[in-house]
Protein backbone atom coordinates (compact mmCIF):
# COMPACT_ATOMS: atom_id res chain seq x y z
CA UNK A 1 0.00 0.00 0.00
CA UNK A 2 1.24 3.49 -1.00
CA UNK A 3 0.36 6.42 0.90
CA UNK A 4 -0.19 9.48 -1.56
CA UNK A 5 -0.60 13.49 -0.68
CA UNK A 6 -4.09 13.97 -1.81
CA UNK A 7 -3.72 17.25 -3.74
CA UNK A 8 -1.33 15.02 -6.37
CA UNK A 9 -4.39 13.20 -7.31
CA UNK A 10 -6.77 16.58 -7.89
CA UNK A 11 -8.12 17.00 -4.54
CA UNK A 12 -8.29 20.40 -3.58
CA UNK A 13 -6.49 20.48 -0.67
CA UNK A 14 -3.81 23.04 -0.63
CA UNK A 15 -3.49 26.01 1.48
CA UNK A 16 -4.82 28.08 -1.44
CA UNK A 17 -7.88 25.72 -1.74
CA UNK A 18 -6.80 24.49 -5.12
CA UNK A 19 -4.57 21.07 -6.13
CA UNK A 20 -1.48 19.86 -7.62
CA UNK A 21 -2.68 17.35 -9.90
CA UNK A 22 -0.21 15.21 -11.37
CA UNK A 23 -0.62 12.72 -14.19
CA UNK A 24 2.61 11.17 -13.84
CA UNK A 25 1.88 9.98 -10.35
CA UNK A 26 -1.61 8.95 -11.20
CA UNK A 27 -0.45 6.66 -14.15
CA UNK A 28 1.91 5.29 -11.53
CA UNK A 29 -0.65 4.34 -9.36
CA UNK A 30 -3.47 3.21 -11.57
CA UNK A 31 -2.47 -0.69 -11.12
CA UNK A 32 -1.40 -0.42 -7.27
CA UNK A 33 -3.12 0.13 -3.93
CA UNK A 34 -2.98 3.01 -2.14
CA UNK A 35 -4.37 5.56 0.29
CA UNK A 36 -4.70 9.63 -0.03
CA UNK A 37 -4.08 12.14 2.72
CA UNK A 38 -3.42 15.53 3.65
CA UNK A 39 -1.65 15.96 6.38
CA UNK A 40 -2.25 19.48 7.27
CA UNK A 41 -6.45 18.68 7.27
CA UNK A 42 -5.57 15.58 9.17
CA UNK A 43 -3.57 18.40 11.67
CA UNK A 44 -7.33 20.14 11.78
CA UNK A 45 -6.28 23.46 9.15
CA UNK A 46 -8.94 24.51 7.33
CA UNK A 47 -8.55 24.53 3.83
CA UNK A 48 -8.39 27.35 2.07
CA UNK A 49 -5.74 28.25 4.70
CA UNK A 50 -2.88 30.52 5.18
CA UNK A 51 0.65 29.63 3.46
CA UNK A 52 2.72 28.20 5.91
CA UNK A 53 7.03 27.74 6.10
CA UNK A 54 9.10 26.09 8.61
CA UNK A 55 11.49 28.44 10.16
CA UNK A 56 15.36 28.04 9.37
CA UNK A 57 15.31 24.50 9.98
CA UNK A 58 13.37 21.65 8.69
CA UNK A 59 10.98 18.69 9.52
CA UNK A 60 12.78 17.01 11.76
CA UNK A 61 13.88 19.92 13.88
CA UNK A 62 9.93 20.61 14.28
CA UNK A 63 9.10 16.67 15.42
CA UNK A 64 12.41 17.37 18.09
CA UNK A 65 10.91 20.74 18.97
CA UNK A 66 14.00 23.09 17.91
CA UNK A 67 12.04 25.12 15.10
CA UNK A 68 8.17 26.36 14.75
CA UNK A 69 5.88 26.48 11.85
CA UNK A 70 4.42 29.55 10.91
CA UNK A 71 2.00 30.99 9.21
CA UNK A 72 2.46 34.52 6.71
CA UNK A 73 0.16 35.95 9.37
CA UNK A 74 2.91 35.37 12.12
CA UNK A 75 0.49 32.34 13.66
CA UNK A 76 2.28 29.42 15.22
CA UNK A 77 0.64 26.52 13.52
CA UNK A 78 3.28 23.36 14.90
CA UNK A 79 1.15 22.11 16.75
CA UNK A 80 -1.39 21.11 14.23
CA UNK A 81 1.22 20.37 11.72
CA UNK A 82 2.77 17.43 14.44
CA UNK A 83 -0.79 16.50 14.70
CA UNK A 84 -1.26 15.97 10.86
CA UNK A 85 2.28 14.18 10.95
CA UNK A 86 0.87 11.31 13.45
CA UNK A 87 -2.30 11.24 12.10
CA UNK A 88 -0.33 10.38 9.00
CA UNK A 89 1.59 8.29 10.99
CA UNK A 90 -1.70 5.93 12.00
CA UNK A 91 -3.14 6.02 8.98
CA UNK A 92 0.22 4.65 6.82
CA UNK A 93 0.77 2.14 9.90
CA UNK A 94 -2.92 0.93 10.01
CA UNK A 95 -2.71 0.12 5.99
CA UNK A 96 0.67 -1.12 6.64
CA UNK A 97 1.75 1.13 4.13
CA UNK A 98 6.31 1.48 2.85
CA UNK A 99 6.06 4.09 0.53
CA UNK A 100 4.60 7.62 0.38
CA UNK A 101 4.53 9.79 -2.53
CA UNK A 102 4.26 13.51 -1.25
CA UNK A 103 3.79 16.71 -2.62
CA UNK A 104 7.65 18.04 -2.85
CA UNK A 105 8.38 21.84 -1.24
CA UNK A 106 5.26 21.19 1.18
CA UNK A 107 6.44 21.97 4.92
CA UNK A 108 4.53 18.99 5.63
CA UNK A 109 5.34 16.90 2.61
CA UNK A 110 8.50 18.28 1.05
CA UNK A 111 11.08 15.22 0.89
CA UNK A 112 13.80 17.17 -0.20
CA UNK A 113 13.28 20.68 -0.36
CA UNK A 114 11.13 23.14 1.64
CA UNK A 115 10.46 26.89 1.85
CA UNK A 116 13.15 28.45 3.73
CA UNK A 117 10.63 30.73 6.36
CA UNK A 118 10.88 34.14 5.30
CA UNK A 119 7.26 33.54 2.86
CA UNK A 120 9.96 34.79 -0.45
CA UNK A 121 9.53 32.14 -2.50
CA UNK A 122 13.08 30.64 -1.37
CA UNK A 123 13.46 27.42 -1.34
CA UNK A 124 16.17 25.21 0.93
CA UNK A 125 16.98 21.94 0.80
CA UNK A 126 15.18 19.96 3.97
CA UNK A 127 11.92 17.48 4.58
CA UNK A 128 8.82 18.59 5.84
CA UNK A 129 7.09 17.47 9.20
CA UNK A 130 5.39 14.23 7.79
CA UNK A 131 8.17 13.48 5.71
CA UNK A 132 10.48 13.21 8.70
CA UNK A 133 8.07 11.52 11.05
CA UNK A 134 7.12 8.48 8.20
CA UNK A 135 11.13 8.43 7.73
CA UNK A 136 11.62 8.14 11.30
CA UNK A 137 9.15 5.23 11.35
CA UNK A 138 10.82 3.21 8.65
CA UNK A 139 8.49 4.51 5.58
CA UNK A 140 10.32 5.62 2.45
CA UNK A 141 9.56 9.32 1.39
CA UNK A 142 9.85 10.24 -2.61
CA UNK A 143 8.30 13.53 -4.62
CA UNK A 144 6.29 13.31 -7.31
CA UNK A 145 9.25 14.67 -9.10
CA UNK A 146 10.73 11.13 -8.51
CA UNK A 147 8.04 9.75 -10.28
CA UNK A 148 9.10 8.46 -13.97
């Protein structure tokens, strides 16, 4: 079973209330099993919502409680971003899931790049707060830009 971020498969879940469809990953998928989610709805934000960036660090710095996530109105949103990331968690372990396919520069899903904080459009290299959690928990992590 293959955990996948919802918005890759047209589900308008992003922060702006629209989707990042991706045809690549759905051709991938049309002869496997798998699951959607989005971990920041799983966290309890709304969607439409607003933009969010992990500050200076990354993922894993948020799970060990060194960095904050924050909103572009100056709101501290780690807490539900941690939630989505277990949520995530349960869900992957309860479907006994290996592989995820999230959406890359997400601060929850971003497996190898993020936005760097400072809302400029900057991004750093880095995982987001699911990303590191599932990694953390054995579950391999690729982008749909890993997707051939």
């Amino acid at each position: 079973m293959i955990l996948v971020s919802a918005c890759l498969l047209g589900i308008n879940c992003k922060y702006n209330g629209d989707n990042n469809k991706n045809e690549k990953v759905e051709e991938y998928l049309k002869d496997k099993q798998f699951i959607v989610v989005c971990p920041e709805q799983l966290g309890g934000l709304s969607t439409p919502r607003n933009p969010s960036e992990i500050i200076r660090l990354d993922g894993k710095a948020v799970i060990e409680g060194k960095t904050s996530v924050i909103s572009n109105k100056r709101l501290d949103v780690t807490k539900k971003f941690k939630q989505g990331a277990m949520e995530t968690l349960k869900i992957a372990k309860l479907y006994g899931c290996k592989k995820a396919i999230l959406k890359e520069g997400s601060p929850s899903c971003g497996s190898s790049c993020i936005y760097d904080g400072t809302f400029t459009g900057k991004k750093v290299p880095g995982e987001g707060v699911t990303t590191a959690l599932l990694r953390q928990n054995g579950i391999e992590v690729v982008s749909e830009k890993d997707i051939i």
